[in-house]
N, C-alpha and C. Protein backbone atom coordinates (compact mmCIF):
# COMPACT_ATOMS: atom_id res chain seq x y z
N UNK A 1 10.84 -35.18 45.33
CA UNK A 1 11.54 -36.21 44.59
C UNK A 1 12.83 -36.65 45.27
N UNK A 2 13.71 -35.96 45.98
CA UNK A 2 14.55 -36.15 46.70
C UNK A 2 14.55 -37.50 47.82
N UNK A 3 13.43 -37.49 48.39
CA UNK A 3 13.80 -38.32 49.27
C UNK A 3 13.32 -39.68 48.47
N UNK A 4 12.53 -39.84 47.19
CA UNK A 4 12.49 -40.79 46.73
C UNK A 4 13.44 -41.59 45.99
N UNK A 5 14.23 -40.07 45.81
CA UNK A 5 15.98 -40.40 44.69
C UNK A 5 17.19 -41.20 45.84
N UNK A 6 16.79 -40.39 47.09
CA UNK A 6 17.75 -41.26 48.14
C UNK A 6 17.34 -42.58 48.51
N UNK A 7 15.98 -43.32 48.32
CA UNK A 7 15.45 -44.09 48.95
C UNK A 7 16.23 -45.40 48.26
N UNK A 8 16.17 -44.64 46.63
CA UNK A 8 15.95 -45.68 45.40
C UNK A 8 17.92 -45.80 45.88
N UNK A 9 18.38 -44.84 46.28
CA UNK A 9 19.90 -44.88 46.45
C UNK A 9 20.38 -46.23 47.04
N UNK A 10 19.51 -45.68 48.16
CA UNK A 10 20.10 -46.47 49.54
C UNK A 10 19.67 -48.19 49.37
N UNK A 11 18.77 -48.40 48.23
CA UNK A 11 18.71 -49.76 47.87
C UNK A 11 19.43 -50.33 46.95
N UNK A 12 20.09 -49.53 46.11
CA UNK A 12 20.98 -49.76 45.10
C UNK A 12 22.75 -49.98 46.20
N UNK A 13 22.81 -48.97 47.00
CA UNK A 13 24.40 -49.07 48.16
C UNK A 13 24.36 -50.24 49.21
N UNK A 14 25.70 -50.36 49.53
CA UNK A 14 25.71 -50.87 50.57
C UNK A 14 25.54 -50.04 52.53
N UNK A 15 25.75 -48.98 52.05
CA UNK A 15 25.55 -48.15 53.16
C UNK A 15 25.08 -46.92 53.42
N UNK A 16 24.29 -45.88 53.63
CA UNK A 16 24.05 -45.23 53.80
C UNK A 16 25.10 -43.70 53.24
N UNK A 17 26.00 -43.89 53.59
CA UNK A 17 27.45 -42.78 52.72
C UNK A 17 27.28 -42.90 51.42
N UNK A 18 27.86 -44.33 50.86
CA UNK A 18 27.20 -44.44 49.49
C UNK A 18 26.35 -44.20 49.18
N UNK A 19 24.84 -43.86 49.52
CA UNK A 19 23.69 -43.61 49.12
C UNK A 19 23.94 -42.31 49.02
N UNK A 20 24.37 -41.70 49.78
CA UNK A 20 24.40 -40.02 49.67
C UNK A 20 25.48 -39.77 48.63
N UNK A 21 26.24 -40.19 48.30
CA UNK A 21 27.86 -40.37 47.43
C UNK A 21 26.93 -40.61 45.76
N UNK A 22 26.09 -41.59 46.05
CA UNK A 22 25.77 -41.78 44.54
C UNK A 22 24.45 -41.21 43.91
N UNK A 23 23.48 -40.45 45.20
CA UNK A 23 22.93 -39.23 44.53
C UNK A 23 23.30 -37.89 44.43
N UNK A 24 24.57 -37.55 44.75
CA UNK A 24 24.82 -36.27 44.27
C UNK A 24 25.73 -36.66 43.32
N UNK A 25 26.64 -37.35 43.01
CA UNK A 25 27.22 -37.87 40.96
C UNK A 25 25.70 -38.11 40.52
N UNK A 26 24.63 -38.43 40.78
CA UNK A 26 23.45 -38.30 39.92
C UNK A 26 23.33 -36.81 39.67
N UNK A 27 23.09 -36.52 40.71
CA UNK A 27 22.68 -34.72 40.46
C UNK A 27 23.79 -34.19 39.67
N UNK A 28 24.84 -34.04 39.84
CA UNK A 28 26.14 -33.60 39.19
C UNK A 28 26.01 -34.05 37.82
N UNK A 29 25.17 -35.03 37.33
CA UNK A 29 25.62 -35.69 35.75
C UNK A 29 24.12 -35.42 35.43
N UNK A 30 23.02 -35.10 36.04
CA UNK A 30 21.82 -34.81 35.75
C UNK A 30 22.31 -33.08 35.55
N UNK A 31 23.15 -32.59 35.97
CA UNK A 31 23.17 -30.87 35.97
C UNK A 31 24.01 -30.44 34.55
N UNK A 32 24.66 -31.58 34.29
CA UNK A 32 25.28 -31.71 32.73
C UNK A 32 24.42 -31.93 31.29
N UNK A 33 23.35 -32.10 31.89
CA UNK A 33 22.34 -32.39 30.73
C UNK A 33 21.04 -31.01 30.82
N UNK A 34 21.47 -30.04 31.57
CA UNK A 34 20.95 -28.78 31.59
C UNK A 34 20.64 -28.46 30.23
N UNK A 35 21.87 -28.20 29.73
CA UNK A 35 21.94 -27.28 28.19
C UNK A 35 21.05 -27.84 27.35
N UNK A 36 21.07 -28.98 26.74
CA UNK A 36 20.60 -29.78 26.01
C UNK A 36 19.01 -30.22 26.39
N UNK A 37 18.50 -29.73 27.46
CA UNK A 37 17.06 -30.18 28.23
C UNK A 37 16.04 -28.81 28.07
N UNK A 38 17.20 -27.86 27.57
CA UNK A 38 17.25 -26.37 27.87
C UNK A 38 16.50 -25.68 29.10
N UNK A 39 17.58 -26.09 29.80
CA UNK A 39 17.43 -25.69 31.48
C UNK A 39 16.17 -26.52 32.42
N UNK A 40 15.19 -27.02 31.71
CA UNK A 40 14.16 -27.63 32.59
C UNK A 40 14.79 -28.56 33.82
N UNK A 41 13.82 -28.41 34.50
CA UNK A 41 14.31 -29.87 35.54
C UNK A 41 14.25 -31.26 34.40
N UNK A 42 15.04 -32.24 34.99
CA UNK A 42 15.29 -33.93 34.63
C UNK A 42 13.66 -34.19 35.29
N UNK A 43 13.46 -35.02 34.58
CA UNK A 43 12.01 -35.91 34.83
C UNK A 43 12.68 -37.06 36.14
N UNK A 44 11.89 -37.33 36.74
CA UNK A 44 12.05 -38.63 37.52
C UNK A 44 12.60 -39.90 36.81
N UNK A 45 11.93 -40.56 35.69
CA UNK A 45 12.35 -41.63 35.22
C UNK A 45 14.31 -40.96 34.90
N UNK A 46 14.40 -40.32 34.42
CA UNK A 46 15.81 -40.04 34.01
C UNK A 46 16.72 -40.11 35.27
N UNK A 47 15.97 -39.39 36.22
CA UNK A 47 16.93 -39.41 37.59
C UNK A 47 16.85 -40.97 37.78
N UNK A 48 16.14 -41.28 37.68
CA UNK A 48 16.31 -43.00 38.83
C UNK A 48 17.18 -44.00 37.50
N UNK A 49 17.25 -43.36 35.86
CA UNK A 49 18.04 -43.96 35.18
C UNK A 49 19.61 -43.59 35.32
N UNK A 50 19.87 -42.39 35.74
CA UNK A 50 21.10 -42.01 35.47
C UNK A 50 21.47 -42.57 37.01
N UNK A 51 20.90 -42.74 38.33
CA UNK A 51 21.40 -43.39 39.29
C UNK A 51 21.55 -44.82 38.93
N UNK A 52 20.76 -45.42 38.46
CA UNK A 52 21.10 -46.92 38.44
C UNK A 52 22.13 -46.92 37.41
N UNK A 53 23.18 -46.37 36.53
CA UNK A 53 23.81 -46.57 35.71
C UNK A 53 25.07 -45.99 36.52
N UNK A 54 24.73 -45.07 37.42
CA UNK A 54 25.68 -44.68 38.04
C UNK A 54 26.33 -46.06 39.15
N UNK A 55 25.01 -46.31 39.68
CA UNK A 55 25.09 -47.72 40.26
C UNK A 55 26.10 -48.86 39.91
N UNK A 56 25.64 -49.11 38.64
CA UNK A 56 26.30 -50.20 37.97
C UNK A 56 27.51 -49.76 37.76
N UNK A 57 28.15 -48.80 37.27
CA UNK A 57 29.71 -48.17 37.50
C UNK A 57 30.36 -48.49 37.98
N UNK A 58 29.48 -48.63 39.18
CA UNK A 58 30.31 -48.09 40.98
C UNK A 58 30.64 -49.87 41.13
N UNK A 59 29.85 -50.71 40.76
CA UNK A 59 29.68 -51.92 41.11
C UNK A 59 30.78 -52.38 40.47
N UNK A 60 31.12 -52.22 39.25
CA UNK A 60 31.78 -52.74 38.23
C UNK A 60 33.15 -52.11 38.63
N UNK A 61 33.66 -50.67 38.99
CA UNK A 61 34.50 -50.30 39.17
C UNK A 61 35.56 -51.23 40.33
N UNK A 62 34.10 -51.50 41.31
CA UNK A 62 35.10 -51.92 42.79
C UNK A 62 35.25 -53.45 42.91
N UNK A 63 34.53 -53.96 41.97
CA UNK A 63 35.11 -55.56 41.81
C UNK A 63 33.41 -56.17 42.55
N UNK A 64 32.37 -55.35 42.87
CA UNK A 64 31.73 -55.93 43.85
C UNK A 64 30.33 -56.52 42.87
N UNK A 65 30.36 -56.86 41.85
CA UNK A 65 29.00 -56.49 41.16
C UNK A 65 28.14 -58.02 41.11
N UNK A 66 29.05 -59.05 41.68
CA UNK A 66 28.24 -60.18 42.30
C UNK A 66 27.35 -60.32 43.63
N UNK A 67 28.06 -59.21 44.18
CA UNK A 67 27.71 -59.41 45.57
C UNK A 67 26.65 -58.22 45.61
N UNK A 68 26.50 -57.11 44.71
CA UNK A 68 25.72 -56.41 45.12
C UNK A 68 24.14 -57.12 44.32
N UNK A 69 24.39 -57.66 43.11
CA UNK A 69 23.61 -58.28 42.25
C UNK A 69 22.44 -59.47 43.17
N UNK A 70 23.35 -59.83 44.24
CA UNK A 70 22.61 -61.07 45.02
C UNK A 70 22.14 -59.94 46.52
N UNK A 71 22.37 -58.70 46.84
CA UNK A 71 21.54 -57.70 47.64
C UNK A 71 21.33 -56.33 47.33
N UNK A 72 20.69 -56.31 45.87
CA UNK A 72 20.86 -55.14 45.47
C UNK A 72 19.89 -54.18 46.76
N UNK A 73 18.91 -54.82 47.01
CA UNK A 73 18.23 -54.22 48.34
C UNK A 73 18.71 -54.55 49.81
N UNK A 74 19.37 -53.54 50.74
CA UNK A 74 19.59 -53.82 51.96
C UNK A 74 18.98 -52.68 52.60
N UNK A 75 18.04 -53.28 53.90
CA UNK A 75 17.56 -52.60 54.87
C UNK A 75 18.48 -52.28 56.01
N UNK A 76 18.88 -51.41 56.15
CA UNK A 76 19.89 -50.65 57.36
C UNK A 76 18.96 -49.86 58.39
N UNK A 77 19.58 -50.48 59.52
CA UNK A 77 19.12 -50.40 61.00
C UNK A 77 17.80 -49.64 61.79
N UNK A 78 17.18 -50.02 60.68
CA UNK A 78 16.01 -49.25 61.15
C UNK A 78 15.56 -47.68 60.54
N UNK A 79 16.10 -47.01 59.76
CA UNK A 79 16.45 -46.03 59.13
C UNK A 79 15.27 -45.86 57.79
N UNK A 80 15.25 -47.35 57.21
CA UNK A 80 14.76 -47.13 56.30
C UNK A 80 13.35 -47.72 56.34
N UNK A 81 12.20 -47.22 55.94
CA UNK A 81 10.77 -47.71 56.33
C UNK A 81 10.56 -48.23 54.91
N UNK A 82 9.85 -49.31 54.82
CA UNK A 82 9.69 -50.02 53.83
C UNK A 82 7.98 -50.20 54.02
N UNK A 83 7.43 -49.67 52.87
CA UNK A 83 5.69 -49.25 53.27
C UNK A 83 5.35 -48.69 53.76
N UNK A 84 5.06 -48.77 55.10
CA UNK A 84 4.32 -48.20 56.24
C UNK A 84 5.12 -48.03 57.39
N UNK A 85 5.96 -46.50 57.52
CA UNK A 85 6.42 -45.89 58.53
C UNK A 85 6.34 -46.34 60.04
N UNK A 86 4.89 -47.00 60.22
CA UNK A 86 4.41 -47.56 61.63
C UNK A 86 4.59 -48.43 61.88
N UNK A 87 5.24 -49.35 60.60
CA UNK A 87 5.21 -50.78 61.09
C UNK A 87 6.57 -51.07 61.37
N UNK A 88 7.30 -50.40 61.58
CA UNK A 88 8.82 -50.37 61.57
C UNK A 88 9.38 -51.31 62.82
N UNK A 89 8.72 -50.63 63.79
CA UNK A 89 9.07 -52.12 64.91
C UNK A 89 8.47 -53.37 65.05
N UNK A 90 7.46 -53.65 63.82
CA UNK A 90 6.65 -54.43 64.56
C UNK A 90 7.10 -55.59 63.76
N UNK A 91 6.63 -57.06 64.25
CA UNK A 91 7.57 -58.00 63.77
C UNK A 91 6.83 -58.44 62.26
N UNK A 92 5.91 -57.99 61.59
CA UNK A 92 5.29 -57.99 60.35
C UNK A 92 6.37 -57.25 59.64
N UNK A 93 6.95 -55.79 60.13
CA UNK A 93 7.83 -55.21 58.95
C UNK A 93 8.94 -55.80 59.16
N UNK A 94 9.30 -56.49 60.13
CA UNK A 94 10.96 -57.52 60.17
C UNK A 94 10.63 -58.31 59.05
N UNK A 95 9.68 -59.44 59.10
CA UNK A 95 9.53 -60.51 58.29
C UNK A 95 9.14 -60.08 56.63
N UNK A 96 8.61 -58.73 56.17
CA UNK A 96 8.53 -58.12 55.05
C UNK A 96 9.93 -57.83 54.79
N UNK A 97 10.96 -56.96 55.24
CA UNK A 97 12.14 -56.65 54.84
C UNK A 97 13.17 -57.92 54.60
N UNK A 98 12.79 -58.76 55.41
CA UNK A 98 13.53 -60.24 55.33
C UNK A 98 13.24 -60.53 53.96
N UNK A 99 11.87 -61.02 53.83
CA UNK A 99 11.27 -61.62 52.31
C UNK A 99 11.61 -60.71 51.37
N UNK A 100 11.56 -59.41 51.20
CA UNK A 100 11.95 -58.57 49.92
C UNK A 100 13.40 -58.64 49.87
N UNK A 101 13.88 -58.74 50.96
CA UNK A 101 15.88 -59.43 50.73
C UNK A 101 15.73 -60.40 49.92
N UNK A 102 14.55 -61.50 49.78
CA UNK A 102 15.13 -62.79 49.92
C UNK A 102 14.11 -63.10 47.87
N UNK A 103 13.76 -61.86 47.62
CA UNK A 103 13.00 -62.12 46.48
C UNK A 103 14.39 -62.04 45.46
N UNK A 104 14.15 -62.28 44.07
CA UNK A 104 14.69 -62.64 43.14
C UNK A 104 15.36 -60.81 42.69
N UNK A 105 16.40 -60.69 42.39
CA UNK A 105 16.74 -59.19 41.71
C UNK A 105 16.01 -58.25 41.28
N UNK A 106 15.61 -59.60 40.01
CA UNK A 106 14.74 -58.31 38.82
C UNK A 106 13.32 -57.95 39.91
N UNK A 107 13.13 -58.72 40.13
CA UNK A 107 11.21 -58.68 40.64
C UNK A 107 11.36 -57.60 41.69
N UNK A 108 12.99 -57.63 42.78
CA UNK A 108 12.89 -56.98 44.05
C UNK A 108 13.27 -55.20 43.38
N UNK A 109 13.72 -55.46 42.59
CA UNK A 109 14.23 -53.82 41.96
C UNK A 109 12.26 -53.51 41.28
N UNK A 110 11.95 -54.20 40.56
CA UNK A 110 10.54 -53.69 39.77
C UNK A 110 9.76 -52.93 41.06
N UNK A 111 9.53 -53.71 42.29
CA UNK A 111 8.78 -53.92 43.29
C UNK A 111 9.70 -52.38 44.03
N UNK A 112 10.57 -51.89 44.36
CA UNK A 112 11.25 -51.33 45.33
C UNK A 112 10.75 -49.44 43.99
N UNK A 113 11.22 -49.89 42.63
CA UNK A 113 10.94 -48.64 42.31
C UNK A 113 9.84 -48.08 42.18
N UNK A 114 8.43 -49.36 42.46
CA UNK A 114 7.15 -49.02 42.17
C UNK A 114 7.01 -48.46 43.65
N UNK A 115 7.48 -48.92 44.79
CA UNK A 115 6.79 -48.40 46.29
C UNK A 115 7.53 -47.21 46.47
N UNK A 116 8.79 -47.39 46.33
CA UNK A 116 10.03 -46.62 46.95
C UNK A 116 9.83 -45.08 45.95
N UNK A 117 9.57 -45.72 44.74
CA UNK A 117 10.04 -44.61 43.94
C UNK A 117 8.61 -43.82 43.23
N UNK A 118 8.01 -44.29 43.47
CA UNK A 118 6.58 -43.95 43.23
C UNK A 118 6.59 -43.91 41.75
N UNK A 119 7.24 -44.32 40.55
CA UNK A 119 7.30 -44.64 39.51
C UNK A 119 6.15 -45.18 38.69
N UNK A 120 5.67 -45.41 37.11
CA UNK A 120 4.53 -45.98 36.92
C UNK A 120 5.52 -46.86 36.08
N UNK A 121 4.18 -48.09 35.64
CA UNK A 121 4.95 -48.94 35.17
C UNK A 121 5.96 -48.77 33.81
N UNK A 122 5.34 -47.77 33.07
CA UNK A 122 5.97 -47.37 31.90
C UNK A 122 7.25 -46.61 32.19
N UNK A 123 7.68 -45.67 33.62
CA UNK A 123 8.74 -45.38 34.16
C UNK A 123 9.51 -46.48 34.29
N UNK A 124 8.79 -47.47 35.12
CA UNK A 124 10.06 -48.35 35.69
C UNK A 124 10.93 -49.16 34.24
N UNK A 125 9.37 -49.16 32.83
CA UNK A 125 10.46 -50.31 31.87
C UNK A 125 11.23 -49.36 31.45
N UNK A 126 11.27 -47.75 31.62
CA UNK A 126 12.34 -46.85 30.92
C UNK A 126 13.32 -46.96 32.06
N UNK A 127 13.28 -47.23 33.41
CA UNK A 127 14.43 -47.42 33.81
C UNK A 127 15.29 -48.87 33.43
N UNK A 128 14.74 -49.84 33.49
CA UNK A 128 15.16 -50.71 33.21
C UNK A 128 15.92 -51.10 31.90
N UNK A 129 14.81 -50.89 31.17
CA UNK A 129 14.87 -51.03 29.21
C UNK A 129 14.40 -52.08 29.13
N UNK A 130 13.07 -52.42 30.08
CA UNK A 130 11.83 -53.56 29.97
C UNK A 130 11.05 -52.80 29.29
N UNK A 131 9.81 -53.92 28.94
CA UNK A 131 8.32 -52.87 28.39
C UNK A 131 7.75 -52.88 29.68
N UNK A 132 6.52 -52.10 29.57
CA UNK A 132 5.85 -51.55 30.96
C UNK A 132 5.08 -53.12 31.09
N UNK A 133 4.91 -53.91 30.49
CA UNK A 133 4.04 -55.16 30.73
C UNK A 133 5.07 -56.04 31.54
N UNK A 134 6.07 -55.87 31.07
CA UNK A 134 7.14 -56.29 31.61
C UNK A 134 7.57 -56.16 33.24
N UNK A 135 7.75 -54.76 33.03
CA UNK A 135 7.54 -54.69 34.31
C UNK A 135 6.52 -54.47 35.30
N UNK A 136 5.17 -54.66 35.39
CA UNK A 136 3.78 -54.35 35.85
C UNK A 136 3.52 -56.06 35.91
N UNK A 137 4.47 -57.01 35.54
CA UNK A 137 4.26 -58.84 36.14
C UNK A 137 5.21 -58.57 36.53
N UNK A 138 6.49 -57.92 36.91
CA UNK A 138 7.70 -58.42 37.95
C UNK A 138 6.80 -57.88 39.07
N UNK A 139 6.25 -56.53 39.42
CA UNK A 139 5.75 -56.20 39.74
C UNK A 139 4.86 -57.16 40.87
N UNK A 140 3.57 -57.49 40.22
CA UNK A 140 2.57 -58.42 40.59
C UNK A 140 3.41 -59.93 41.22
N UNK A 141 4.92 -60.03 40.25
CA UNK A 141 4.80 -61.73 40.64
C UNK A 141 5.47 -61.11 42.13
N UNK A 142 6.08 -60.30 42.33
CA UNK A 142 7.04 -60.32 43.31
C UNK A 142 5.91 -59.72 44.74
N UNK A 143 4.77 -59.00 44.53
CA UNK A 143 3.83 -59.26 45.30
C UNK A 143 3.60 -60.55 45.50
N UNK A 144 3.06 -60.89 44.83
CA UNK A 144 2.37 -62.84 44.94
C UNK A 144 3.25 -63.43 45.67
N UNK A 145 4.32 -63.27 45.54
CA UNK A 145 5.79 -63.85 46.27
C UNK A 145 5.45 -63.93 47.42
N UNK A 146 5.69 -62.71 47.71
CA UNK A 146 5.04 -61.88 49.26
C UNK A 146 4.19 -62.58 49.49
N UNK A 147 2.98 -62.15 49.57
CA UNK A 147 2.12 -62.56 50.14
C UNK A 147 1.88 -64.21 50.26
N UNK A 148 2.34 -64.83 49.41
CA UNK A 148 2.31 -66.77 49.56
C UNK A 148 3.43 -66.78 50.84
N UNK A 149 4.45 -66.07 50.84
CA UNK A 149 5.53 -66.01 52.19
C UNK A 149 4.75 -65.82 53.37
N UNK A 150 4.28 -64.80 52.78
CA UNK A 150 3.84 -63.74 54.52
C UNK A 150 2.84 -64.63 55.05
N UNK A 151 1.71 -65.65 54.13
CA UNK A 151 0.86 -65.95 54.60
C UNK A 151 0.85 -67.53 54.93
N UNK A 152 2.31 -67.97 54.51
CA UNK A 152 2.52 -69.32 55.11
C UNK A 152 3.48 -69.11 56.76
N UNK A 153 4.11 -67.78 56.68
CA UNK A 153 4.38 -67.76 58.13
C UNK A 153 3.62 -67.07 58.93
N UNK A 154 2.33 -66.87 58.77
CA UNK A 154 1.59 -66.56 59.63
C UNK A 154 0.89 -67.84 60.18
N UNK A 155 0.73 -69.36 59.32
CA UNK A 155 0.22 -70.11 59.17
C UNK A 155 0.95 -70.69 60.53
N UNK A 156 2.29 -70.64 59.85
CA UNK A 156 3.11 -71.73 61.05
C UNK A 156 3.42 -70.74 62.35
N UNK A 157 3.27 -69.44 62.34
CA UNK A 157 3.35 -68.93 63.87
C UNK A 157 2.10 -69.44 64.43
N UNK A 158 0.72 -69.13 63.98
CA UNK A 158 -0.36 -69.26 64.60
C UNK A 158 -0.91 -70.79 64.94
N UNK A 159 0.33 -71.80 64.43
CA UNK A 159 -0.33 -73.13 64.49
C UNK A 159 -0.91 -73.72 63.66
C-alpha cells in the first residue's frame, strides 16, 4: 500500500519532498486513530482520505489552492511511471502524461486514484464524497478523453 499512498502523494504535491512530507502527517494522523479502530491497520480508502484532506490543508494554508486545483497531477522527471513502467521513454507515455495534465480536475483525480491507487469505484466516491456511479463516469469520461486525444494525434502524426 505504500507505494500506492506515495504515488497518490506525489500527484496531489508539487514536488517530490512534499510527497514524502504529506505521507508521513498521513501516517502520523492515521496512527491517532489507532485507539478508536482498536489497533487494526486504516483501510486504504481512509488512507487516501486522510491524505487528500491533508492535501487540501496544505493548499489552503500556503495561499496555493488555485494553482494546485488547475495541476493537481504533475509528472516529475521521469520518476514517476504512469501505467506501464516500459513506456516511460517512449513518446506514447510523453503524450499520455501531457493529456492527463491537460484533463479536467475532477475526471484527472477519479482516473489517477483508479490506476495509481488501485482503488474501486465505491473507494474512490468515499474518497471524494461522490457516489460510486459517480465516480465509475469520471472515470470512463476521462478515459474517452484519452483516447479521442491519443487517437486524433496519432491521426495527425501518421498523416
Amino acid at each position: 500500500s505504500a507505494p500506492r499512498l506515495l504515488a497518490y502523494a506525489r500527484a496531489r504535491c508539487n514536488d517530490a519532498q512534499e510527497a514524502e512530507d504529506l505521507l508521513q502527517d498521513a501516517l502520523i494522523k492515521l496512527w491517532g486513530y489507532q485507539k478508536e479502530r482498536e489497533y487494526r491497520p486504516p483501510d486504504l480508502p481512509l488512507a487516501f482520505s486522510v491524505m487528500r484532506y491533508l492535501a487540501l490543508d496544505r493548499g489552503r494554508r500556503k495561499g496555493r489552492r488555485e494553482k494546485r486545483d488547475q495541476k493537481i497531477i504533475q509528472f516529475q522527471s521521469g520518476e514517476d511511471h504512469w501505467l506501464d513502467p516500459t513506456l516511460e521513454d517512449a513518446e506514447e507515455a510523453k503524450l499520455l502524461r501531457k493529456e492527463v495534465e491537460a484533463l479536467p480536475d475532477k475526471l484527472r483525480e477519479a482516473l489517477t486514484l483508479k490506476v495509481w491507487g488501485g482503488l474501486t469505484f465505491a473507494e474512490i466516491g468515499s474518497v471524494l464524497k461522490i457516489s460510486h456511479n459517480t465516480a465509475a463516469s469520471r472515470y470512463r469520461y476521462a478515459l474517452e478523453q484519452l483516447q479521442q486525444k491519443l487517437n486524433y494525434l496519432k491521426i495527425i502524426k501518421n498523416g
